[in-house]
Protein backbone atom coordinates (compact mmCIF):
# COMPACT_ATOMS: atom_id res chain seq x y z
CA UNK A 1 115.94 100.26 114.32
CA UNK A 2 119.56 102.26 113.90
CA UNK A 3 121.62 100.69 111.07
CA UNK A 4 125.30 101.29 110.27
CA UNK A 5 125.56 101.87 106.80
CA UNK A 6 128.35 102.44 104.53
CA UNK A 7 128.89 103.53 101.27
CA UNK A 8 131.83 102.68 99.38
CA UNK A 9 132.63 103.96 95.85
CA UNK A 10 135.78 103.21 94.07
CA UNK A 11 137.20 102.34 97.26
CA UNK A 12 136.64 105.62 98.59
CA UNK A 13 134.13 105.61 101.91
CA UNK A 14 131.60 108.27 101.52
CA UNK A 15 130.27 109.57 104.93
CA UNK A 16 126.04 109.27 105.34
CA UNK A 17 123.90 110.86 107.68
CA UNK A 18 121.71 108.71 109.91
CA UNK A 19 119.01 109.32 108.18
CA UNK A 20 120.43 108.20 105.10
CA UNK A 21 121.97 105.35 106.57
CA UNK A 22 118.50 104.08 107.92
CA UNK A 23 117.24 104.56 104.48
CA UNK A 24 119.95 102.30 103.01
CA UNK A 25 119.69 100.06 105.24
CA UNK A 26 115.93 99.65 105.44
CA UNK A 27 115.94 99.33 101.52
CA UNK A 28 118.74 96.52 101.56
CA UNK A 29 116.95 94.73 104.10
CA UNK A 30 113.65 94.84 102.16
CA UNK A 31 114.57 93.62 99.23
CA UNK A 32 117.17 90.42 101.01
CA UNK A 33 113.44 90.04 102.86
CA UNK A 34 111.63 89.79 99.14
CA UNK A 35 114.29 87.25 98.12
CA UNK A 36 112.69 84.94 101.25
CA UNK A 37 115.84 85.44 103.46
CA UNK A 38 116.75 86.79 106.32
CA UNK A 39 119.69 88.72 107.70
CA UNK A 40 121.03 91.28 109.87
CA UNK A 41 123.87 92.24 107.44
CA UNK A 42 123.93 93.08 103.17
CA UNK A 43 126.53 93.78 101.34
CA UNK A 44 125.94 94.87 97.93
CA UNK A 45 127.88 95.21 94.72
CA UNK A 46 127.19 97.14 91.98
CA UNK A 47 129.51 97.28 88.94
CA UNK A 48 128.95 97.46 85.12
CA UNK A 49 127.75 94.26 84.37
CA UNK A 50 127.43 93.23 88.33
CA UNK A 51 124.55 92.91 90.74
CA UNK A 52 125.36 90.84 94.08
CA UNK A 53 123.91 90.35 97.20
CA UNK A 54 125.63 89.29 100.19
CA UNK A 55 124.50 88.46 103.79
CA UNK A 56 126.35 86.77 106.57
CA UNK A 57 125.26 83.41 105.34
CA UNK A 58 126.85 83.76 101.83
CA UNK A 59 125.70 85.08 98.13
CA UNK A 60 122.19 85.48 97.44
CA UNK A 61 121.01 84.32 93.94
CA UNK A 62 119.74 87.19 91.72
CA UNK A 63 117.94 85.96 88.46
CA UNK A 64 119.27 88.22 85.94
CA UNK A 65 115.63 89.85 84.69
CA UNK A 66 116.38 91.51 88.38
CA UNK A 67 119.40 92.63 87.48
CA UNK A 68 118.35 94.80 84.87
CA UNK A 69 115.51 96.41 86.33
C-alpha cells in the first residue's frame, strides 16, 4: 500500500522519500489500529507538552501514561 505522507515542522514541509513515507505511514496506522480504530488518514501533533491523534472521524483519546512513553 503507497501512502502520502507529510512532514511538517514549524510550519515548514519537509520533503520524504517513498520509502520513508510508507514507513510513516505504516507506523501511524499501526498504532490508530492499537487504539481499536480504524482510518485511512492520521494526523499527528507533537509539541512540548502535546500528543494528538487525529483521523477523519475526529480526535482520538490518548491516556496520558501513552503520552510519555
Amino acid at each position: 500500500m503507497q501512502f502520502q505522507t507529510n512532514l511538517l515542522v514549524d510550519d515548514n514541509d519537509i520533503p520524504l522519500n517513498a520509502f520513508s513515507q510508507n514507513y510513516i505511514g505504516n507506523i501511524l496506522r499501526t498504532i490508530v489500529s492499537s487504539l481499536d480504530h480504524d482510518s485511512q488518514g492520521v494526523t499527528v501533533q507533537i509539541d512540548d507538552e502535546v500528543f494528538r491523534l487525529y483521523t477523519e472521524k475526529g480526535e482520538l483519546p490518548v491516556l496520558s501514561e501513552f503520552k510519555k512513553c
